[in-house]
C-alpha atoms as a PDB file:
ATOM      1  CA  UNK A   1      -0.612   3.129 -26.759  1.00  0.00           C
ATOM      2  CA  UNK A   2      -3.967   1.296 -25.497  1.00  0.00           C
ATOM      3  CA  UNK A   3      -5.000   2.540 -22.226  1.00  0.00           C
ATOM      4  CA  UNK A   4      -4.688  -0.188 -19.015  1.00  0.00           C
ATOM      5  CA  UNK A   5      -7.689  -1.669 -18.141  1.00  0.00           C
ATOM      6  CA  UNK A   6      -6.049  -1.837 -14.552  1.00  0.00           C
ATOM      7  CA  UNK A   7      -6.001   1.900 -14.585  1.00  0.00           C
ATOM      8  CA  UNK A   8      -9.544   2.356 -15.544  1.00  0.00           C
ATOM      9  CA  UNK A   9     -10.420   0.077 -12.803  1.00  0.00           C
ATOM     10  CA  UNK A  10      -8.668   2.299 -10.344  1.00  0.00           C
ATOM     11  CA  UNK A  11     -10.159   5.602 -11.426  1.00  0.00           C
ATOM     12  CA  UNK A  12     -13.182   6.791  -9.037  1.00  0.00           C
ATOM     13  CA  UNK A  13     -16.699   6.795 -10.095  1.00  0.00           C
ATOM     14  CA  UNK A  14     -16.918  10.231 -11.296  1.00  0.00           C
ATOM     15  CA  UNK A  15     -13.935  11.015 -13.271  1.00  0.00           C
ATOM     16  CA  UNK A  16     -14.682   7.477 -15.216  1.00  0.00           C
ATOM     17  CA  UNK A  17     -18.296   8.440 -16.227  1.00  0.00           C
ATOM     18  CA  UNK A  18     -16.746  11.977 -16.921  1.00  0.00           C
ATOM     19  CA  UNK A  19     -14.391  10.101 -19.472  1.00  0.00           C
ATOM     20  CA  UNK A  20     -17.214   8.208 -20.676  1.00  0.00           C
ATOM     21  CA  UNK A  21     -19.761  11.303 -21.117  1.00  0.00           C
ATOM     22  CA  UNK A  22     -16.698  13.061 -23.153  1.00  0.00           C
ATOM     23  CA  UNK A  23     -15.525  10.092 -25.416  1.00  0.00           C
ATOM     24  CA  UNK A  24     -19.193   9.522 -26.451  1.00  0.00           C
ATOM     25  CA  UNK A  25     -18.984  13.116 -27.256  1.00  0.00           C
ATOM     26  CA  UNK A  26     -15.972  13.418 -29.734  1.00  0.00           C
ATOM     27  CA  UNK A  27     -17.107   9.602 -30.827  1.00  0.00           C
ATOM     28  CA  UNK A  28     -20.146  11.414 -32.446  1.00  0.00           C
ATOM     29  CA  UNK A  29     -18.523  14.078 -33.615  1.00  0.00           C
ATOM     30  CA  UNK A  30     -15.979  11.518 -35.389  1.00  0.00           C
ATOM     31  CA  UNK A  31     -18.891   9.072 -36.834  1.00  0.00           C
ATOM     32  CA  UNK A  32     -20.780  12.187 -38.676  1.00  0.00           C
ATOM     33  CA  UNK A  33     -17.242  13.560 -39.769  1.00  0.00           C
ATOM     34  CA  UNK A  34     -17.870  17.083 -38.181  1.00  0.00           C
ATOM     35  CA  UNK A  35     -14.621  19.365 -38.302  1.00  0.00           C
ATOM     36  CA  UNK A  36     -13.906  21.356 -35.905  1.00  0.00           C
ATOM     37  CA  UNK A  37     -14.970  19.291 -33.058  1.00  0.00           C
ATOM     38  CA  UNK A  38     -16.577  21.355 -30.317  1.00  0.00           C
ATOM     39  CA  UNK A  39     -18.462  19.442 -27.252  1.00  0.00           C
ATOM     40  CA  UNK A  40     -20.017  21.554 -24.632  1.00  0.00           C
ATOM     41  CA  UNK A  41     -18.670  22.211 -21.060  1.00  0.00           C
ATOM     42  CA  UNK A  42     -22.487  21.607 -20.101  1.00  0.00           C
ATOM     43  CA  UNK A  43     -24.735  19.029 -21.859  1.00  0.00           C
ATOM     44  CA  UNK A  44     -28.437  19.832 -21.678  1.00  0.00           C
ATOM     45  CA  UNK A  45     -29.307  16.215 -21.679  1.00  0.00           C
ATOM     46  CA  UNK A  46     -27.388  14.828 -18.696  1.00  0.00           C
ATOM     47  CA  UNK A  47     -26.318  11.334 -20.169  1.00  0.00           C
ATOM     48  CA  UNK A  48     -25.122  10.105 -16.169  1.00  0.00           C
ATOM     49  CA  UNK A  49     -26.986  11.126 -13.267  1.00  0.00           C
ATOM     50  CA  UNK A  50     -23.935  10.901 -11.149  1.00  0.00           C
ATOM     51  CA  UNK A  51     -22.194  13.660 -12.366  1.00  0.00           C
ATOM     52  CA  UNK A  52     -24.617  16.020 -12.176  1.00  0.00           C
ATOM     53  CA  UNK A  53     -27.730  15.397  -9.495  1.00  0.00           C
ATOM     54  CA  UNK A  54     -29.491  18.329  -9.284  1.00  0.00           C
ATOM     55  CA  UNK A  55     -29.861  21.611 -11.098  1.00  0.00           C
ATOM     56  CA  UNK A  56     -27.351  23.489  -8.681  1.00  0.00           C
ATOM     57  CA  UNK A  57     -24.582  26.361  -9.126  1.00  0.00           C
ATOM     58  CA  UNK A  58     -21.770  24.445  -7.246  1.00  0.00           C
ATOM     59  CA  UNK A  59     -22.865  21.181  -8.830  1.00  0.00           C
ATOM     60  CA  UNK A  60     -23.085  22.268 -12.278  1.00  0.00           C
ATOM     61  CA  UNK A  61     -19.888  23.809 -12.000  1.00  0.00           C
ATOM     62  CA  UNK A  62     -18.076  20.421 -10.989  1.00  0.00           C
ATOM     63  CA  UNK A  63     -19.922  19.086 -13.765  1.00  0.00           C
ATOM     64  CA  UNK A  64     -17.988  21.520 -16.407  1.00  0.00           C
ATOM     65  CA  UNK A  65     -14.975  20.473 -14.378  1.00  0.00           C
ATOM     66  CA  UNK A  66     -15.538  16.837 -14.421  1.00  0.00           C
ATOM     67  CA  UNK A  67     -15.410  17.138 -18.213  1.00  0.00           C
ATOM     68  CA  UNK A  68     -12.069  19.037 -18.861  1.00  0.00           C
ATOM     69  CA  UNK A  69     -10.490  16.627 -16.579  1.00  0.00           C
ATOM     70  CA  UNK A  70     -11.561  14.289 -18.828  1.00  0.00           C
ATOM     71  CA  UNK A  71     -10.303  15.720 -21.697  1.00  0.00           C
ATOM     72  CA  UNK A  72      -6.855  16.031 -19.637  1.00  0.00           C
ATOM     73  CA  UNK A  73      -7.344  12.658 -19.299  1.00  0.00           C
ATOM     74  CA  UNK A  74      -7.522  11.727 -23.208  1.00  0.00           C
ATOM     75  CA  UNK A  75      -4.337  14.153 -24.165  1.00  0.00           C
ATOM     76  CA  UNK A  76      -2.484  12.569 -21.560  1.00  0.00           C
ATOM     77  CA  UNK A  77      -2.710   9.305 -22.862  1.00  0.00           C
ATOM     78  CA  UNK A  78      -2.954  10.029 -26.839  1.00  0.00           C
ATOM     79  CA  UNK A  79      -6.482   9.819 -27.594  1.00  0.00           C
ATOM     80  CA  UNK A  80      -6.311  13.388 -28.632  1.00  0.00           C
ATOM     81  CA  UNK A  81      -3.660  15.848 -29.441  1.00  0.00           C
ATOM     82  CA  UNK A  82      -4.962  18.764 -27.615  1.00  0.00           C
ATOM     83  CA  UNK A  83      -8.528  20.846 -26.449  1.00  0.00           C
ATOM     84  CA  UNK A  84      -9.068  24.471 -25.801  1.00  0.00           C
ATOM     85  CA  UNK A  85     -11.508  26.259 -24.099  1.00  0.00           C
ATOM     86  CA  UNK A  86     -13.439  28.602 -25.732  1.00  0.00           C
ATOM     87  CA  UNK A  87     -16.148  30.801 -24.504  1.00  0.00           C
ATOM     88  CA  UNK A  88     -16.254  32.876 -21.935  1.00  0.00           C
ATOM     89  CA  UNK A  89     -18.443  31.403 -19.407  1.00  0.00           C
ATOM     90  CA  UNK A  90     -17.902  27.691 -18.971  1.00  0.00           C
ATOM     91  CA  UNK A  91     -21.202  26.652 -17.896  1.00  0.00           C
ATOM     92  CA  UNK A  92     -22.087  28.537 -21.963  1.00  0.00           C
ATOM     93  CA  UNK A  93     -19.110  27.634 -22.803  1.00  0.00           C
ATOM     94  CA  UNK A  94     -17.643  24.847 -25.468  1.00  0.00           C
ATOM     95  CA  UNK A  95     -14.177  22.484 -25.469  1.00  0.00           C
ATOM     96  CA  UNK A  96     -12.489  22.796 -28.920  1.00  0.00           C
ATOM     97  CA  UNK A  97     -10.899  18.781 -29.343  1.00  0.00           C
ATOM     98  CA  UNK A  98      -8.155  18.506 -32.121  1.00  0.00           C
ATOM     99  CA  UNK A  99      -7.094  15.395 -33.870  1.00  0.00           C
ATOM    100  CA  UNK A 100      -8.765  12.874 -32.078  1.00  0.00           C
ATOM    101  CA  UNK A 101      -7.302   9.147 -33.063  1.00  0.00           C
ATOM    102  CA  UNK A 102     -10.375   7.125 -34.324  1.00  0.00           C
ATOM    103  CA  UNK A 103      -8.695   3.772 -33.188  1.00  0.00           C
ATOM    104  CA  UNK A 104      -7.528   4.630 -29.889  1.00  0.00           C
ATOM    105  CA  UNK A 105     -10.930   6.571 -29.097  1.00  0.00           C
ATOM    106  CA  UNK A 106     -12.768   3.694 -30.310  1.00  0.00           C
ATOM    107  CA  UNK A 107     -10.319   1.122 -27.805  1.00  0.00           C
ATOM    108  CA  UNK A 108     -10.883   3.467 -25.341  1.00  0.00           C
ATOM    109  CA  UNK A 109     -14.716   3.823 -25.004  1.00  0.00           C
ATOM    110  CA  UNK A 110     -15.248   0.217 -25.383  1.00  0.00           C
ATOM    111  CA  UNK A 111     -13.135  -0.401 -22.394  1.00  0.00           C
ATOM    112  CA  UNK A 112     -15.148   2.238 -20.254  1.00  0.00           C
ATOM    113  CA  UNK A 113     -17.911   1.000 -21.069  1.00  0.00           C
ATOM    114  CA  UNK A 114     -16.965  -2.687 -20.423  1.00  0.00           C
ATOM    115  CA  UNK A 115     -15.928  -1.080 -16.599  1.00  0.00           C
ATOM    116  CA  UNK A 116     -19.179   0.920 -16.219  1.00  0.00           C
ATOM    117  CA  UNK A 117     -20.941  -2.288 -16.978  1.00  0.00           C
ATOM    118  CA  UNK A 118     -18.820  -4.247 -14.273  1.00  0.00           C
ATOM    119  CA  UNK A 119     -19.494  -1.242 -11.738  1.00  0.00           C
ATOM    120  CA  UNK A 120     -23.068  -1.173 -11.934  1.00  0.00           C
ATOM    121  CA  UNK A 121     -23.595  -5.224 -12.119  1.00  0.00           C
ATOM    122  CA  UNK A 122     -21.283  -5.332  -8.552  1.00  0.00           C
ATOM    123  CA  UNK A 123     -23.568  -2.260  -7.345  1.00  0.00           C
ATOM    124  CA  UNK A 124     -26.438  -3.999  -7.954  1.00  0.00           C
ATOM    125  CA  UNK A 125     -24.933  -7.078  -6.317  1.00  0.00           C
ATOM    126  CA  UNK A 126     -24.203  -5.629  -3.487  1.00  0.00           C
ATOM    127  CA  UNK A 127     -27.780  -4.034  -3.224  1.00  0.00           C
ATOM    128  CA  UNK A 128     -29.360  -7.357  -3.460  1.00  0.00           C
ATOM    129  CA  UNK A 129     -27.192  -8.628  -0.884  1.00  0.00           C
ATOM    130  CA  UNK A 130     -27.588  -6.467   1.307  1.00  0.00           C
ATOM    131  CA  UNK A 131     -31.248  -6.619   1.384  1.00  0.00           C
ATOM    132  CA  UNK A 132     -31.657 -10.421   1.140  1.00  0.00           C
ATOM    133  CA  UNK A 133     -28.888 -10.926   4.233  1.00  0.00           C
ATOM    134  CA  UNK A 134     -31.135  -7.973   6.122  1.00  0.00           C
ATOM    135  CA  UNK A 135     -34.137 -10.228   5.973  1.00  0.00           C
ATOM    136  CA  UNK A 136     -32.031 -13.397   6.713  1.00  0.00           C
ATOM    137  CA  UNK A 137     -31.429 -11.691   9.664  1.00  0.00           C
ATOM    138  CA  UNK A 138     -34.832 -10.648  10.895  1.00  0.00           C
ATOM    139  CA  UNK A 139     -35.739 -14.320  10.577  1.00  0.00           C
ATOM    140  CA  UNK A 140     -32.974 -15.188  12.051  1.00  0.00           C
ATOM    141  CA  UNK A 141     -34.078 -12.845  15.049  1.00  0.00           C
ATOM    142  CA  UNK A 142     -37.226 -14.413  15.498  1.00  0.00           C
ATOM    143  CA  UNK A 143     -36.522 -18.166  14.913  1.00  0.00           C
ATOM    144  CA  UNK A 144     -35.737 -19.034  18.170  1.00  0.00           C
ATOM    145  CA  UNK A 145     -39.458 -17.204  19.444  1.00  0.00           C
ATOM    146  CA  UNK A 146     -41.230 -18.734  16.622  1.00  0.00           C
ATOM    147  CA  UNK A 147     -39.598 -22.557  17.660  1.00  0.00           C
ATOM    148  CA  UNK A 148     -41.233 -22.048  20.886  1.00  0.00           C
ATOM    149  CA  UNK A 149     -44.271 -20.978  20.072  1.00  0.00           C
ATOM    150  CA  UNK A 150     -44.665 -24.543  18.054  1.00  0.00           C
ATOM    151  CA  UNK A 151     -43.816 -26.508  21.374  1.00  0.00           C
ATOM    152  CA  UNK A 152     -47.282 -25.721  23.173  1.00  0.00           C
ATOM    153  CA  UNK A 153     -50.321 -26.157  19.991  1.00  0.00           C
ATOM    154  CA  UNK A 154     -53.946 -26.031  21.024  1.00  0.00           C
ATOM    155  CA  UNK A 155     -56.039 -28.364  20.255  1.00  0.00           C
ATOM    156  CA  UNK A 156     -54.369 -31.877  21.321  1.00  0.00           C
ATOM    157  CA  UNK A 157     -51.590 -31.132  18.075  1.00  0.00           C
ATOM    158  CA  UNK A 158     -48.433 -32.812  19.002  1.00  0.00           C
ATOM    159  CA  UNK A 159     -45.712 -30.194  19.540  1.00  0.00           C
ATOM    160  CA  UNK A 160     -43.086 -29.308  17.292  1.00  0.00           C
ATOM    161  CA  UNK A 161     -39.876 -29.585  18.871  1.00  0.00           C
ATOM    162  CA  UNK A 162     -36.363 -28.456  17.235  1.00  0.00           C
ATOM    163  CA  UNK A 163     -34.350 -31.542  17.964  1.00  0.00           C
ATOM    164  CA  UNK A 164     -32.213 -31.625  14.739  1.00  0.00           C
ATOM    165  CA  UNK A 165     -31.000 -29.952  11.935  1.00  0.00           C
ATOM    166  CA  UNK A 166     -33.981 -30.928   9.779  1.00  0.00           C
ATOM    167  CA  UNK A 167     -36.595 -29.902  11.887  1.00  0.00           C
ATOM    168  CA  UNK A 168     -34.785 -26.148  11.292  1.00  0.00           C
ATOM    169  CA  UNK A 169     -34.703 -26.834   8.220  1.00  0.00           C
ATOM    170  CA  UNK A 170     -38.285 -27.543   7.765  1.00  0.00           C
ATOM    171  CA  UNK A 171     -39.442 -24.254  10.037  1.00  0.00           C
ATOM    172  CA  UNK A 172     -36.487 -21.770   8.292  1.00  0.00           C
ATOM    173  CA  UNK A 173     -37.782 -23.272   4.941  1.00  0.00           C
ATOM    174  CA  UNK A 174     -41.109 -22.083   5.507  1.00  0.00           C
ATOM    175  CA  UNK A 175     -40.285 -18.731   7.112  1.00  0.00           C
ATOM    176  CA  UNK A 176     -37.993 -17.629   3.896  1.00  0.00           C
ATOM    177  CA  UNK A 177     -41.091 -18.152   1.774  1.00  0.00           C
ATOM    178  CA  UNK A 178     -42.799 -15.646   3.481  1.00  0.00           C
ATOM    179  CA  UNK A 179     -39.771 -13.443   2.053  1.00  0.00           C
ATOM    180  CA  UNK A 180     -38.728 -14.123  -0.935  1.00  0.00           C
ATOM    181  CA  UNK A 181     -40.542 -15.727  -4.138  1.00  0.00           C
ATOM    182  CA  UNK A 182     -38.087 -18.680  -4.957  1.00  0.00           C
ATOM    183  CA  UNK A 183     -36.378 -20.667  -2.524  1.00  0.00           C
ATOM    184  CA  UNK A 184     -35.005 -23.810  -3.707  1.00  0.00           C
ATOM    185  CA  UNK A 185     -33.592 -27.004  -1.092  1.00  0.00           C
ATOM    186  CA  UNK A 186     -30.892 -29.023  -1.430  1.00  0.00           C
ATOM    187  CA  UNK A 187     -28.907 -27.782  -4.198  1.00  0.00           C
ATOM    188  CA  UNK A 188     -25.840 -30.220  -4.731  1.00  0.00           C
ATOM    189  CA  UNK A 189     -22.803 -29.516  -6.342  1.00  0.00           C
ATOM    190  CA  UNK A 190     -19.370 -31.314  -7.398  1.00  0.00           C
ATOM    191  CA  UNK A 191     -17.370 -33.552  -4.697  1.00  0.00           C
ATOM    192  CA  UNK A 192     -14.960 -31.881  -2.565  1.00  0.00           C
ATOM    193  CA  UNK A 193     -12.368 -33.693  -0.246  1.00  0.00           C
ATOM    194  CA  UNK A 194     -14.648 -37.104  -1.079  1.00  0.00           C
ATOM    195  CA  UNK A 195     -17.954 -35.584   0.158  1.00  0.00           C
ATOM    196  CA  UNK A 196     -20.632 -33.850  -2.185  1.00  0.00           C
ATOM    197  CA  UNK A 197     -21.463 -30.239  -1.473  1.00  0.00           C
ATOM    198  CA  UNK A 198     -25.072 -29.518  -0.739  1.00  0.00           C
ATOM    199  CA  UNK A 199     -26.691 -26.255   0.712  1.00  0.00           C
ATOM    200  CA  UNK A 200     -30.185 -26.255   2.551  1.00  0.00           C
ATOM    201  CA  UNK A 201     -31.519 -23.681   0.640  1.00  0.00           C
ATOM    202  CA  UNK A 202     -30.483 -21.898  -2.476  1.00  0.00           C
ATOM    203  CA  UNK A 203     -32.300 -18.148  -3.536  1.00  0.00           C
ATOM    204  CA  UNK A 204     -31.544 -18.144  -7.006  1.00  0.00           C
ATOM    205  CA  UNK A 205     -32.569 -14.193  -7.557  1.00  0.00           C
ATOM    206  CA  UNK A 206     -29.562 -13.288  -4.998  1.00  0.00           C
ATOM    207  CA  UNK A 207     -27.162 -15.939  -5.518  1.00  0.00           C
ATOM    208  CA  UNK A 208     -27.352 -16.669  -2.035  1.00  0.00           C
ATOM    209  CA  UNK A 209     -26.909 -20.108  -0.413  1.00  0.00           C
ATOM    210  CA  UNK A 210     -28.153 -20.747   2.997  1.00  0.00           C
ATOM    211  CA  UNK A 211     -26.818 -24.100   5.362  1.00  0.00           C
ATOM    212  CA  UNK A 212     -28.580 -24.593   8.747  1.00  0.00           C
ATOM    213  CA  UNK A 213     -26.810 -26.159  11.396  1.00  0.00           C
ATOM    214  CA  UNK A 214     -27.829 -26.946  14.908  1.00  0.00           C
ATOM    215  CA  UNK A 215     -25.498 -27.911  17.700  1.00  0.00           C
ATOM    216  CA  UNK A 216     -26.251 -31.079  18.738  1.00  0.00           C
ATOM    217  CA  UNK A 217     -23.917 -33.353  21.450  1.00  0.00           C
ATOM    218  CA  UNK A 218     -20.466 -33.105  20.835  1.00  0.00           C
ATOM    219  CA  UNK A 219     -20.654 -29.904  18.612  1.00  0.00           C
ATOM    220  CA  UNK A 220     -18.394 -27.578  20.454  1.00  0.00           C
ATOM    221  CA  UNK A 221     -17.176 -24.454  19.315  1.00  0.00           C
ATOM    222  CA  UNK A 222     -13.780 -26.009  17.885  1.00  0.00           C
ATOM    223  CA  UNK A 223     -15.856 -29.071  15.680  1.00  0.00           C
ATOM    224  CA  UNK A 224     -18.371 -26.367  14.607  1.00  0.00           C
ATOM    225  CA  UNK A 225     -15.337 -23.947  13.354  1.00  0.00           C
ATOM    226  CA  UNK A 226     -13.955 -26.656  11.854  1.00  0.00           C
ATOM    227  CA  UNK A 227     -17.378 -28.298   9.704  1.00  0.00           C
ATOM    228  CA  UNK A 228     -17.902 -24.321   8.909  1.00  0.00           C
ATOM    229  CA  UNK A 229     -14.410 -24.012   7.700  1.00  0.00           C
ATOM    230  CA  UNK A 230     -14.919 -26.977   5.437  1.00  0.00           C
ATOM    231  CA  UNK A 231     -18.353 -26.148   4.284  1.00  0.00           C
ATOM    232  CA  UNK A 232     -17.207 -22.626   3.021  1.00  0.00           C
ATOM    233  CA  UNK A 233     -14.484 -24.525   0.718  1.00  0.00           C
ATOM    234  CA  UNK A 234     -17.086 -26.451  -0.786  1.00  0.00           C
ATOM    235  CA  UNK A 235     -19.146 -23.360  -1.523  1.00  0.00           C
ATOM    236  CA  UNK A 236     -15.883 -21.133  -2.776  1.00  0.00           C
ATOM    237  CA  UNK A 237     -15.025 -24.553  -4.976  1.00  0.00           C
ATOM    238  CA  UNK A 238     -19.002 -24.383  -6.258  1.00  0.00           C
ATOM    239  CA  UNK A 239     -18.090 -20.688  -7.141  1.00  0.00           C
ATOM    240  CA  UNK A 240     -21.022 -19.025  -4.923  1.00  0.00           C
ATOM    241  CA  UNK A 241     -21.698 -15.622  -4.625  1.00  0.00           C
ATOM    242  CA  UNK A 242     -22.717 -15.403  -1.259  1.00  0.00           C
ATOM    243  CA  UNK A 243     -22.615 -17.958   1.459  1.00  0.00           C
ATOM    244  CA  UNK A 244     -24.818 -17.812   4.864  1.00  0.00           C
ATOM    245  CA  UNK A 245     -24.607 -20.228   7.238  1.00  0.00           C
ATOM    246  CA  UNK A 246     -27.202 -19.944  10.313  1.00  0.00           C
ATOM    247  CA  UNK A 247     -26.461 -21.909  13.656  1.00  0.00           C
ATOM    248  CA  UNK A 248     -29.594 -22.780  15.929  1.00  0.00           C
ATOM    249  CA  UNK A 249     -28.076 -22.867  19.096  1.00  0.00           C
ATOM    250  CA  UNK A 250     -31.116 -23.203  21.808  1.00  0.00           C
ATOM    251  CA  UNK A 251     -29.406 -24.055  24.717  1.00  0.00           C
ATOM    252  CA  UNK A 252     -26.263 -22.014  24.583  1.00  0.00           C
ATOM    253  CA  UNK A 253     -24.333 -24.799  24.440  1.00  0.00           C
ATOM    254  CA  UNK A 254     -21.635 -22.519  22.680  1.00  0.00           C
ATOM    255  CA  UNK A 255     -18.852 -20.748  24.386  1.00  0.00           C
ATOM    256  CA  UNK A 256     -17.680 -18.054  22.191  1.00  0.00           C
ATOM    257  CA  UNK A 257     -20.634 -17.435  19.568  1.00  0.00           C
ATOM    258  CA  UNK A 258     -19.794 -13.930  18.886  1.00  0.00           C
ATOM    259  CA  UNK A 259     -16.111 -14.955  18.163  1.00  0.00           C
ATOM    260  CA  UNK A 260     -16.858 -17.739  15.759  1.00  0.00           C
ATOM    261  CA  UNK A 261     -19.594 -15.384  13.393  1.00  0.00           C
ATOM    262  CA  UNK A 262     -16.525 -12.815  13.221  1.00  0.00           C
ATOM    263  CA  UNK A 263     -14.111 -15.233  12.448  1.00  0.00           C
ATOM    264  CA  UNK A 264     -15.962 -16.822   9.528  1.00  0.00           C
ATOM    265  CA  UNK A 265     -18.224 -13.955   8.453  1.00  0.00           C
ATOM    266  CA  UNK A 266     -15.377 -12.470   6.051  1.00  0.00           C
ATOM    267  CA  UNK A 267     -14.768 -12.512   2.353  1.00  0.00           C
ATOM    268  CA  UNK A 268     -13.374 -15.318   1.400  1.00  0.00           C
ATOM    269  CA  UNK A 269     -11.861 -15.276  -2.687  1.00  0.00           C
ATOM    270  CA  UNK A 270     -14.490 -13.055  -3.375  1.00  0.00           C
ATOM    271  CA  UNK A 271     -17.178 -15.018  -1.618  1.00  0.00           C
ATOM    272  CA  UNK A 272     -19.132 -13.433   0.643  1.00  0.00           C
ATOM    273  CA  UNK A 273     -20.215 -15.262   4.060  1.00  0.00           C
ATOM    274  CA  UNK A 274     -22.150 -14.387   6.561  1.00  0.00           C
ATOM    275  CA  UNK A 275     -22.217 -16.718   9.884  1.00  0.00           C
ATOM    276  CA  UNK A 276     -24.827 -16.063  12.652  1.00  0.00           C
ATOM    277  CA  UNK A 277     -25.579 -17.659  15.443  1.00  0.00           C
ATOM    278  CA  UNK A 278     -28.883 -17.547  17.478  1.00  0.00           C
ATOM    279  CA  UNK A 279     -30.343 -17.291  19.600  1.00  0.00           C
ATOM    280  CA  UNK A 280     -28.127 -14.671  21.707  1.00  0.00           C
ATOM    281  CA  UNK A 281     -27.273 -15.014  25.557  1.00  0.00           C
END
């Protein structure tokens, strides 16, 4: 019987690469017709790094063991009707596979490798998000310091003052491209609730949208939960990856900013979102 995807998904990182590093194994073995099958407790060429990091005792040995629970793994679910150790030492030492079944080996690997793929794409996910919402948040930092700096220029320039969600726009805009390489504005998408969706900024390498907002008369902290609450559904409708939504709040006007970013900085439907609010009191 096929092996669950569901079950592959739950299995932890090691034991599913240790599946994977075996099944190659006997897959070879099968494909150039070799009888008996032997595969060795210890490969010399190391196909994943995360079963064996470094050139230790203890870690080599969990290596060896990774791989015979893997074999356990394929007897218990009928990808092979048995395996025997033989050898003395099992770091020297070789697993003996009988009677694989081509088909279900065959099912098998291409399923663990389908789930290796979707492990390493979310890992690297995550790793871009990570760092892109770290630097989102040292601009955020200094927003509010660099705002003020543009109210006071030398030379006779009129001043630059923040008095509406544009004018952060216009100074964010130009601090992100200090950061990343493209930043795009304005990206719409499809209507939701009779009203288009449309984010500030979009960084296409991280799948990140960004929405400014700045609290202007009459944006308390109940209207501003509410217009975040709506934006978000646009954004989960426009199937986004990440959503960050940064609140330029000069004048604390706010009562409870700290309560509102961890209300709404949750996954949401496997959206991320991040709110922040700055400056702080």
């Amino acid at each position: 019987m096929p092996v669950d995807v569901a079950l592959l998904e739950r299995l932890e990182d090691e034991l599913l690469y240790a599946i994977v590093d075996v099944g190659l194994d006997i897959q070879t073995n099968v494909d150039v017709g070799s009888e008996p099958i032997y595969i060795p407790f210890r490969r010399m060429l190391i196909r994943y790094q995360i079963l064996c990091p470094a050139n230790t005792p203890g870690i080599i040995t969990r290596y060896c063991e990774l791989r015979w629970k893997a074999c356990g793994f394929l007897k218990k679910h009928g990808v092979v009707r048995d395996f025997h150790s033989k050898g003395n030492d099992h770091w020297d030492g070789v697993i003996e596979i009988f009677d694989p079944k081509e088909a279900e080996l065959i099912d098998l690997v291409t399923k663990l490798a389908a789930e290796v793929n979707r492990r390493e794409l979310r890992v690297s996910f995550n790793t871009s998000f990570s760092g892109a919402l770290q630097q989102i948040l040292q601009l955020a930092e200094t927003f509010h310091r660099a705002a003020l700096s543009l109210r006071h220029r030398q030379h006779q320039r009129p001043d630059f003052e923040m008095q509406n969600e544009y004018d952060v726009q216009d100074l964010f805009g130009a601090m992100l491209l200090t950061r990343f390489q493209e930043v795009r504005r304005e990206e719409y998408g499809p209507s939701y609730a009779g009203a288009s969706t449309r984010s500030d900024f979009y960084l296409k390498d991280d799948s990140l949208v960004l929405e400014m907002k700045m609290i202007r008369e009459g944006l308390n902290d109940k209207k501003l939960g509410e217009e975040l609450i709506n934006d978000i559904a646009h954004y989960k409708q426009r199937n986004c990856k990440v959503v960050v939504c940064f609140v330029y709040d000069p004048e604390h006007k706010l009562k409870n900013p700290a309560v509102l970013e961890a209300d709404l900085s949750k996954p949401t439907d496997g959206m991320e979102v991040k709110v922040i609010i700055r400056p702080k009191r």
